[in-house]
PDB file of N, CA and C in Angstrom:
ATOM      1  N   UNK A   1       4.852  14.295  -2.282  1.00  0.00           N
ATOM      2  CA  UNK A   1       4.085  13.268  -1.648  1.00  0.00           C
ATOM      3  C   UNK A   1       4.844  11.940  -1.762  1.00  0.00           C
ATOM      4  N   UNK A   2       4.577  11.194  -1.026  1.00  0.00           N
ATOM      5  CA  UNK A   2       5.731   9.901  -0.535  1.00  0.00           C
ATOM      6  C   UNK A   2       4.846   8.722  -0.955  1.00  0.00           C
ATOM      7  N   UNK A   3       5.641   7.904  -1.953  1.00  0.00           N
ATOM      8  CA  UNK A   3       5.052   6.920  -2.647  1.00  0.00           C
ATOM      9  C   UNK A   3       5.131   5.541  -1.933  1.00  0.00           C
ATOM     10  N   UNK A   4       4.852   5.721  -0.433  1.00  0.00           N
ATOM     11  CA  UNK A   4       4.620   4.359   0.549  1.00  0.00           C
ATOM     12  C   UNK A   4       3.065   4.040   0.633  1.00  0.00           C
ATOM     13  N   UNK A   5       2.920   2.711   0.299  1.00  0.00           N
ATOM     14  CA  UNK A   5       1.626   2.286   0.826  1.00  0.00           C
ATOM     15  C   UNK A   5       1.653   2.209   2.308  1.00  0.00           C
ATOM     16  N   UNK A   6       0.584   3.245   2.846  1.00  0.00           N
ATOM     17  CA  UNK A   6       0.087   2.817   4.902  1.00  0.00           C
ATOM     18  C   UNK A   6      -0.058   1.442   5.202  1.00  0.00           C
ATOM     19  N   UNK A   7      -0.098   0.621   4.477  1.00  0.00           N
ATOM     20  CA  UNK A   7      -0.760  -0.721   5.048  1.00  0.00           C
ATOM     21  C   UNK A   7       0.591  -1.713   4.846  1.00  0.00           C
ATOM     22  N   UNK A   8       0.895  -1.913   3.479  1.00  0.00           N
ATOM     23  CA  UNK A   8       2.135  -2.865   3.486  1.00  0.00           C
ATOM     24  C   UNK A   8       3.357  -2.612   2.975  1.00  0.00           C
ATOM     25  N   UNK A   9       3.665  -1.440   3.012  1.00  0.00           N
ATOM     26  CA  UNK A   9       5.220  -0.468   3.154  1.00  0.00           C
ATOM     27  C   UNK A   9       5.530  -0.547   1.559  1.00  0.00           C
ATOM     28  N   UNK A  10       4.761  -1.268   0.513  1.00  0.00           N
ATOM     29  CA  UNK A  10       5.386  -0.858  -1.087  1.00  0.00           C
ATOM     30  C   UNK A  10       5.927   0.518  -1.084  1.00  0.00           C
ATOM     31  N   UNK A  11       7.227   0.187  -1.894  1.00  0.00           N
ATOM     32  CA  UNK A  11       7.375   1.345  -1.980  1.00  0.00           C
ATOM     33  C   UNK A  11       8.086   1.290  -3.733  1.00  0.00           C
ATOM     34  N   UNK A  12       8.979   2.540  -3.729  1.00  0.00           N
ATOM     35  CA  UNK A  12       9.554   2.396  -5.284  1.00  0.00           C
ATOM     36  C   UNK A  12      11.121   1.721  -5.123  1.00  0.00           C
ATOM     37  N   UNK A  13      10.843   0.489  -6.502  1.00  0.00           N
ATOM     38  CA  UNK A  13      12.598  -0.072  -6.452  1.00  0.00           C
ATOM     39  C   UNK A  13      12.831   0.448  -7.646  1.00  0.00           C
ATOM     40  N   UNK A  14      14.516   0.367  -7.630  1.00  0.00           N
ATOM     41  CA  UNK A  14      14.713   0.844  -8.920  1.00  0.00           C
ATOM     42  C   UNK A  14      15.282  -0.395  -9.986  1.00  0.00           C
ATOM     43  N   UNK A  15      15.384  -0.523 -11.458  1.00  0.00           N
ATOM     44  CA  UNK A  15      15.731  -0.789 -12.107  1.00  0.00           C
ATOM     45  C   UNK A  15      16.450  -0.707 -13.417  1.00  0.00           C
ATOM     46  N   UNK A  16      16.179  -1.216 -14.062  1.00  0.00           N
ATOM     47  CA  UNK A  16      16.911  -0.965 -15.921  1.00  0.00           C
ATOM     48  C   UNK A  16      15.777  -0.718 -16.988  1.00  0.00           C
ATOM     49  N   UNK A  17      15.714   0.684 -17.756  1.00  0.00           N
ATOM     50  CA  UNK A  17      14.888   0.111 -18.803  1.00  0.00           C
ATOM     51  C   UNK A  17      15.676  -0.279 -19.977  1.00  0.00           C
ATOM     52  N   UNK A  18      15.198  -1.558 -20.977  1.00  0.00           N
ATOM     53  CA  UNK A  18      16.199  -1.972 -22.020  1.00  0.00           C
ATOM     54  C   UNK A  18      15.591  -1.769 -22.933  1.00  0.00           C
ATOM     55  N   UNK A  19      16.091  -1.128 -23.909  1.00  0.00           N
ATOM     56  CA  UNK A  19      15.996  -0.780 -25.084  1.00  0.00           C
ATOM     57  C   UNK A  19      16.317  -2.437 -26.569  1.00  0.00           C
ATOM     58  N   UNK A  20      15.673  -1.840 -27.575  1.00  0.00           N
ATOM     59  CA  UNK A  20      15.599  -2.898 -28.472  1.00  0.00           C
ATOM     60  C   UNK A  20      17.062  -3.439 -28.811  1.00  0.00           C
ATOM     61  N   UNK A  21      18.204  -2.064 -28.245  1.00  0.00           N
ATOM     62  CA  UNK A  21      19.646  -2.473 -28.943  1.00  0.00           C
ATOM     63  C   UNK A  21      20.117  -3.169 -27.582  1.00  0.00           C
ATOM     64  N   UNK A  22      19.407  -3.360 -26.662  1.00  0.00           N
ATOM     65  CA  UNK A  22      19.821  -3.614 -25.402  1.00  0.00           C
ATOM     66  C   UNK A  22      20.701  -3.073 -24.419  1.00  0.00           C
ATOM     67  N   UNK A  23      20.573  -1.827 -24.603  1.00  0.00           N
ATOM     68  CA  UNK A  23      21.275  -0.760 -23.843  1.00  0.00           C
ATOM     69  C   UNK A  23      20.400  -0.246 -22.594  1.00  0.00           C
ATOM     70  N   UNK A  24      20.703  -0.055 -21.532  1.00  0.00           N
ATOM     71  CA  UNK A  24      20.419  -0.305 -20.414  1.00  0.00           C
ATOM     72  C   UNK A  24      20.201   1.090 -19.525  1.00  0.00           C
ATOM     73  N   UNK A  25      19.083   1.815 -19.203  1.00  0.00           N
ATOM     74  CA  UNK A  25      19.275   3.045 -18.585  1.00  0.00           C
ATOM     75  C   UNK A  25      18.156   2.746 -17.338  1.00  0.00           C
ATOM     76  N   UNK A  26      18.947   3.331 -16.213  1.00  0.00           N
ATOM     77  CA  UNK A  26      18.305   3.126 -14.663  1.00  0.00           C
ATOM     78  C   UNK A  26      16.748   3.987 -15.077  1.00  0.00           C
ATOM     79  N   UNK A  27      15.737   3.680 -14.018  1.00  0.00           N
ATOM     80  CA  UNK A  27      14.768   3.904 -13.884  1.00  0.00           C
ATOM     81  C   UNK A  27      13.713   3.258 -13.193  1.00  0.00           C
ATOM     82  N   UNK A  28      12.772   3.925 -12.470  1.00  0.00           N
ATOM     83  CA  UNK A  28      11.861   3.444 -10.835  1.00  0.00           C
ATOM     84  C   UNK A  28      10.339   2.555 -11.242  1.00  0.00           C
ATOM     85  N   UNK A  29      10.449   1.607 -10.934  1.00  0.00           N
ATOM     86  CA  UNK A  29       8.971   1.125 -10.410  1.00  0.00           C
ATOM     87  C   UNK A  29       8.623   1.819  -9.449  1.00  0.00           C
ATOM     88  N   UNK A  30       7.067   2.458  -9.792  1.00  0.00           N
ATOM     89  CA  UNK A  30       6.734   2.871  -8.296  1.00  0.00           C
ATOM     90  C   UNK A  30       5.170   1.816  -8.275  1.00  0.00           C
ATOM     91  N   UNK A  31       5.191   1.848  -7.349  1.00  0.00           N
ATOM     92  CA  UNK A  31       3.586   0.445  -6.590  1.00  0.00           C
ATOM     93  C   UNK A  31       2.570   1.269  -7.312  1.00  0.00           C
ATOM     94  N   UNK A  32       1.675   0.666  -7.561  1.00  0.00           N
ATOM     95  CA  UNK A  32       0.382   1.290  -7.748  1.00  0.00           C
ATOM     96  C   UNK A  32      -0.328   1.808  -6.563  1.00  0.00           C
ATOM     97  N   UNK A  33      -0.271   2.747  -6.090  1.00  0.00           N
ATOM     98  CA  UNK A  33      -1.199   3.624  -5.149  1.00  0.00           C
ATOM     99  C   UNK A  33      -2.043   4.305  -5.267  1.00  0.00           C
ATOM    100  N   UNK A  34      -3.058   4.056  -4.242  1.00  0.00           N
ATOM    101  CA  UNK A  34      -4.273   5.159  -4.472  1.00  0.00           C
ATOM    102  C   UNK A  34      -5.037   5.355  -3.148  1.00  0.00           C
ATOM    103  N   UNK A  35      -5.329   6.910  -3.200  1.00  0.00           N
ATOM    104  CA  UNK A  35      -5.747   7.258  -1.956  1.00  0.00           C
ATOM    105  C   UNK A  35      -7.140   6.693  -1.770  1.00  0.00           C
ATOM    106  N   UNK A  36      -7.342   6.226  -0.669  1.00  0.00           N
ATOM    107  CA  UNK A  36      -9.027   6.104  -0.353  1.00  0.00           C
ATOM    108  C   UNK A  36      -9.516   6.024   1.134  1.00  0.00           C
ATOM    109  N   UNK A  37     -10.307   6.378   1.137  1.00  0.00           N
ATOM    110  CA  UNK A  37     -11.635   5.772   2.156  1.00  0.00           C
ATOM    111  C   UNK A  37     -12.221   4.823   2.422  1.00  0.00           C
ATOM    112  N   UNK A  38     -11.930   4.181   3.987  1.00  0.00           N
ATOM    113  CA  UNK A  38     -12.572   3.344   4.302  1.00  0.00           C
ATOM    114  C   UNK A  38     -12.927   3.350   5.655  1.00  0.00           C
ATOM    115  N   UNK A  39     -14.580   2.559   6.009  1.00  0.00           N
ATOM    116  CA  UNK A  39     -15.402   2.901   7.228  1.00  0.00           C
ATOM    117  C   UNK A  39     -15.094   1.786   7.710  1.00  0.00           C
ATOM    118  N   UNK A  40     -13.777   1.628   8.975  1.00  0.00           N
ATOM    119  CA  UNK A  40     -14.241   0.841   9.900  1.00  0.00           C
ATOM    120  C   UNK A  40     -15.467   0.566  10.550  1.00  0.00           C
ATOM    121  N   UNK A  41     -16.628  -0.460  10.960  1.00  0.00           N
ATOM    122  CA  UNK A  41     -17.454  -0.783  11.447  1.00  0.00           C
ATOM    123  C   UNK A  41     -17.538  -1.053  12.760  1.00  0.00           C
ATOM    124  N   UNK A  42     -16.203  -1.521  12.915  1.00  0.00           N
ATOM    125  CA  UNK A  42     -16.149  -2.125  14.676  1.00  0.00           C
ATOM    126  C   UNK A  42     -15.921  -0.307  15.143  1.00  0.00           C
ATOM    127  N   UNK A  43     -15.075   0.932  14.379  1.00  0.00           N
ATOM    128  CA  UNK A  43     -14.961   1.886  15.242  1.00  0.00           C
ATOM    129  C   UNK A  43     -15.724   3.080  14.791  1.00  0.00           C
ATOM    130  N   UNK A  44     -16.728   2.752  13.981  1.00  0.00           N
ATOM    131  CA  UNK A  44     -17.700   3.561  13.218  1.00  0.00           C
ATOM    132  C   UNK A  44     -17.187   4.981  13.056  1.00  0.00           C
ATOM    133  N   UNK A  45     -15.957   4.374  12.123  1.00  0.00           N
ATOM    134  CA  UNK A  45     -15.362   6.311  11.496  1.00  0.00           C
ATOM    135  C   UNK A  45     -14.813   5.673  10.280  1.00  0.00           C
ATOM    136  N   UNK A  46     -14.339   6.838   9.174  1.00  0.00           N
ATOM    137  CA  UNK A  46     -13.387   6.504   8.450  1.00  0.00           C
ATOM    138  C   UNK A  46     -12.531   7.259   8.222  1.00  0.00           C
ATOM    139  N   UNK A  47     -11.606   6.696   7.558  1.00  0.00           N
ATOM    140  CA  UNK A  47     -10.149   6.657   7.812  1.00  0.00           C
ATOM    141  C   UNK A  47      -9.805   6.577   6.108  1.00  0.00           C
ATOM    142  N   UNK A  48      -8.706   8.043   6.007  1.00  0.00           N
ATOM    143  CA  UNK A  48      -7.829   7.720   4.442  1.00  0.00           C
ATOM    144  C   UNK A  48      -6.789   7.703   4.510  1.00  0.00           C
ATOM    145  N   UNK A  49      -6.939   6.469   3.456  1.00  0.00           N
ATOM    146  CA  UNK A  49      -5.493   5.767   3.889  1.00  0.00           C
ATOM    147  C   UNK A  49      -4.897   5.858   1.844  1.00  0.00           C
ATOM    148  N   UNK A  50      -3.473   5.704   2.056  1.00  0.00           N
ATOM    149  CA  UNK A  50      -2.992   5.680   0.432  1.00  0.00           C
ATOM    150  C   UNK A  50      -2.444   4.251   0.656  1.00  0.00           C
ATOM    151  N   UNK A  51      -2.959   3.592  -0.577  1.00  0.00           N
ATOM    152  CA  UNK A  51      -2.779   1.926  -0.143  1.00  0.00           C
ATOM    153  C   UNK A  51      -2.553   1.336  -1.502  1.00  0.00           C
ATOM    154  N   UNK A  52      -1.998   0.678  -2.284  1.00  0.00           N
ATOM    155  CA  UNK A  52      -1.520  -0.601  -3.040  1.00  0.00           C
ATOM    156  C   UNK A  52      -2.614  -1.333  -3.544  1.00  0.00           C
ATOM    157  N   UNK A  53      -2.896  -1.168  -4.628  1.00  0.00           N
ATOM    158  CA  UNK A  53      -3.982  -2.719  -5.529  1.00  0.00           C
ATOM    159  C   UNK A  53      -4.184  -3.492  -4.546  1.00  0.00           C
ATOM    160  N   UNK A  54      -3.100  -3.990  -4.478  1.00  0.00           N
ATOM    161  CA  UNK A  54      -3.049  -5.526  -4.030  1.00  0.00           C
ATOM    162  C   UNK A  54      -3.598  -5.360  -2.742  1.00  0.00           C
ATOM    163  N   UNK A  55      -2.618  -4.119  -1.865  1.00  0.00           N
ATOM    164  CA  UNK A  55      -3.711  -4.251  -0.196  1.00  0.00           C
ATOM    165  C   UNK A  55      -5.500  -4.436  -0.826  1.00  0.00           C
ATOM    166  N   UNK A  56      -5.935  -3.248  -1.671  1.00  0.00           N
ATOM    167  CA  UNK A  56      -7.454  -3.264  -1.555  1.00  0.00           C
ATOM    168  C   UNK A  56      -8.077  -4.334  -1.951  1.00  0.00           C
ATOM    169  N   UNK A  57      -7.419  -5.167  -2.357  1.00  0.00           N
ATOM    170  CA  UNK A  57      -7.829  -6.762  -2.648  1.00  0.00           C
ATOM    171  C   UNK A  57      -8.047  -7.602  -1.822  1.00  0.00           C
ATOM    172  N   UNK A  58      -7.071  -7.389  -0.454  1.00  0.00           N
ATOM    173  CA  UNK A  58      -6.910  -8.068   0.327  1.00  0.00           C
ATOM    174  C   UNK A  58      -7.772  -7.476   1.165  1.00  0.00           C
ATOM    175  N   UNK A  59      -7.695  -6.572   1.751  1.00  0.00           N
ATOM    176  CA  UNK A  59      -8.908  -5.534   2.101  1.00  0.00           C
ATOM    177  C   UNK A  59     -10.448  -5.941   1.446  1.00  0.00           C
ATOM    178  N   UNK A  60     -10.245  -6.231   0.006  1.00  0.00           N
ATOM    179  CA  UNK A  60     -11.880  -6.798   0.114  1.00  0.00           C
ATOM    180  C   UNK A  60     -12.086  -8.464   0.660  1.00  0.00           C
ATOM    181  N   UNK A  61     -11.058  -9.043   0.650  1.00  0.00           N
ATOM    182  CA  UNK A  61     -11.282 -10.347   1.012  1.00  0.00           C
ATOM    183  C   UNK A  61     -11.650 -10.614   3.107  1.00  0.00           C
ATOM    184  N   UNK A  62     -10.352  -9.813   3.364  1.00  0.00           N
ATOM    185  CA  UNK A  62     -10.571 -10.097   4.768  1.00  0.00           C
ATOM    186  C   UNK A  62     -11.441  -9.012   5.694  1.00  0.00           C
ATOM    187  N   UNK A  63     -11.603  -7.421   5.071  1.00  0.00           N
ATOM    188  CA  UNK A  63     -11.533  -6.519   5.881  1.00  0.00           C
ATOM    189  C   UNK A  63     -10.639  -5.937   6.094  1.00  0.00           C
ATOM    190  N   UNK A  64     -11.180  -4.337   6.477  1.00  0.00           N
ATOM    191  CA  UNK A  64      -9.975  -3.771   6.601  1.00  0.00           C
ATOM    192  C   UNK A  64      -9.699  -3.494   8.464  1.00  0.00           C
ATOM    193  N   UNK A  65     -10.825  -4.218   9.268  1.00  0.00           N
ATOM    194  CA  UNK A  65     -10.087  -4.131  10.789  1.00  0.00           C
ATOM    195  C   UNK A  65      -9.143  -5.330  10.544  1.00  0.00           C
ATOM    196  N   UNK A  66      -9.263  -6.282  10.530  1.00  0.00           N
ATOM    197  CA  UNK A  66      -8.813  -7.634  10.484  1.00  0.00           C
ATOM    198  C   UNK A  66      -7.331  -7.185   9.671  1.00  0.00           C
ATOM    199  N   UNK A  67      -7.345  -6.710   8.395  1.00  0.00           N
ATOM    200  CA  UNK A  67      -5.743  -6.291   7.611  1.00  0.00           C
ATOM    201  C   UNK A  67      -5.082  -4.952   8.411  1.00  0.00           C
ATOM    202  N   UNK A  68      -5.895  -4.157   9.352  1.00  0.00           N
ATOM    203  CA  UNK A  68      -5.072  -3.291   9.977  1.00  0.00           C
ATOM    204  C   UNK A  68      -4.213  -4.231  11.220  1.00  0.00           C
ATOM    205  N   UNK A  69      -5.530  -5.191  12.109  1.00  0.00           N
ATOM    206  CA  UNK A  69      -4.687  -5.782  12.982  1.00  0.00           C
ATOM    207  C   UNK A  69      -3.597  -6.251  12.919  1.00  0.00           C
ATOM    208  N   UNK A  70      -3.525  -7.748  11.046  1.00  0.00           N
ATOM    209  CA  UNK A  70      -2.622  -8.001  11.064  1.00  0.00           C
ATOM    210  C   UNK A  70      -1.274  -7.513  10.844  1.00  0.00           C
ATOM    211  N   UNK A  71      -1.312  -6.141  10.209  1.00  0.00           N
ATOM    212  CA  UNK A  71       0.022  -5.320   9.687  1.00  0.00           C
ATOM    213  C   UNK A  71       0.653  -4.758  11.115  1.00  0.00           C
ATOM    214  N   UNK A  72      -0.244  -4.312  12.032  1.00  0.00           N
ATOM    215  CA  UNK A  72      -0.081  -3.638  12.999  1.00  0.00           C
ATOM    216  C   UNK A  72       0.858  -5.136  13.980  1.00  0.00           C
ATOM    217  N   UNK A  73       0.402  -6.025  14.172  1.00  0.00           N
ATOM    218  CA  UNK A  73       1.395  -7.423  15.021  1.00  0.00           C
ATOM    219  C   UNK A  73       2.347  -7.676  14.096  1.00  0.00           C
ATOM    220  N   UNK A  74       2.684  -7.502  12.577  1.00  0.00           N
ATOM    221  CA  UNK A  74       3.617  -7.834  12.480  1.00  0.00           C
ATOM    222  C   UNK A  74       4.670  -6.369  12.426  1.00  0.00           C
ATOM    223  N   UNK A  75       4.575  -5.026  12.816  1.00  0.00           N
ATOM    224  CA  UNK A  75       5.193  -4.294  13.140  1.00  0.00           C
ATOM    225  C   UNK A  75       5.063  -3.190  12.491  1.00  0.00           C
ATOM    226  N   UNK A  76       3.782  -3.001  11.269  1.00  0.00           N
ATOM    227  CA  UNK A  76       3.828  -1.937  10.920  1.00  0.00           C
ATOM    228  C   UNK A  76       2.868  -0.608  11.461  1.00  0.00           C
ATOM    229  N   UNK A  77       3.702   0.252  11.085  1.00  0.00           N
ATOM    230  CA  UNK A  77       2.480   1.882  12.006  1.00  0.00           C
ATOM    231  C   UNK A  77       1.845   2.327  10.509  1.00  0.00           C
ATOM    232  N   UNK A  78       0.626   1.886  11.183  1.00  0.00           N
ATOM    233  CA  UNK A  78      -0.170   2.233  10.124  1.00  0.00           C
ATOM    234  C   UNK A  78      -0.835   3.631  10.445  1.00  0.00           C
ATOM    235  N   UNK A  79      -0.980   4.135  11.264  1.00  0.00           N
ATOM    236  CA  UNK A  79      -1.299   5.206  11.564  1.00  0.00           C
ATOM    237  C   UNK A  79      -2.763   5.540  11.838  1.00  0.00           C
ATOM    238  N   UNK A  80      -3.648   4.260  12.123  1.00  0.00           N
ATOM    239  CA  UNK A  80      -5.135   4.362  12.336  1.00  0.00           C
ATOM    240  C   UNK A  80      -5.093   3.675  13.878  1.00  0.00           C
ATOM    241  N   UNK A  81      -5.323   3.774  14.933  1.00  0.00           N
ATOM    242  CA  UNK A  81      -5.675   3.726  16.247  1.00  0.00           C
ATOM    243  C   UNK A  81      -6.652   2.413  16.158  1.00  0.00           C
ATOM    244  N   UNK A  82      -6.773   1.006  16.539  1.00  0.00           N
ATOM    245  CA  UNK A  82      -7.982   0.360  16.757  1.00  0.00           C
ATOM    246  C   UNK A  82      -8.021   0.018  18.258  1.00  0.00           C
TER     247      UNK A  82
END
């Protein structure tokens, strides 16, 4: 399973973990994701989407037609039809 958020493309970067002697070994941030459900209102269905903390935050602030529109104009395929 593919660790992209649908809504704002997080995905995994990689980095260093450092140790106390400060020795340095590669290893991944991955986003916090989690699958869920949500009922558009304007198209009375819902839709699961795997999405990022931070989207469902933003998602509770604006909505989630309003955060699909805007991802969708600035170029992302989110994969829900409005």
């Amino acid at each position: 399973m593919s660790k992209v958020c649908q809504l704002t493309g997080k995905r995994p970067v990689a980095g260093n973990s450092v140790s106390f002697s400060n020795k340095k070994t590669k290893r991944r941030f991955l986003p916090n994701l989690h699958t869920k459900r949500f009922f558009i209102p304007e198209k009375e269905e819902w839709v699961t989407l795997k999405v990022s903390a931070s989207a469902m935050r933003t998602i509770d602030k604006i909505g989630i037609y309003e955060f699909i529109k805007r991802q969708q104009k600035k170029g992302f395929v989110v994969g829900v039809e409005l």
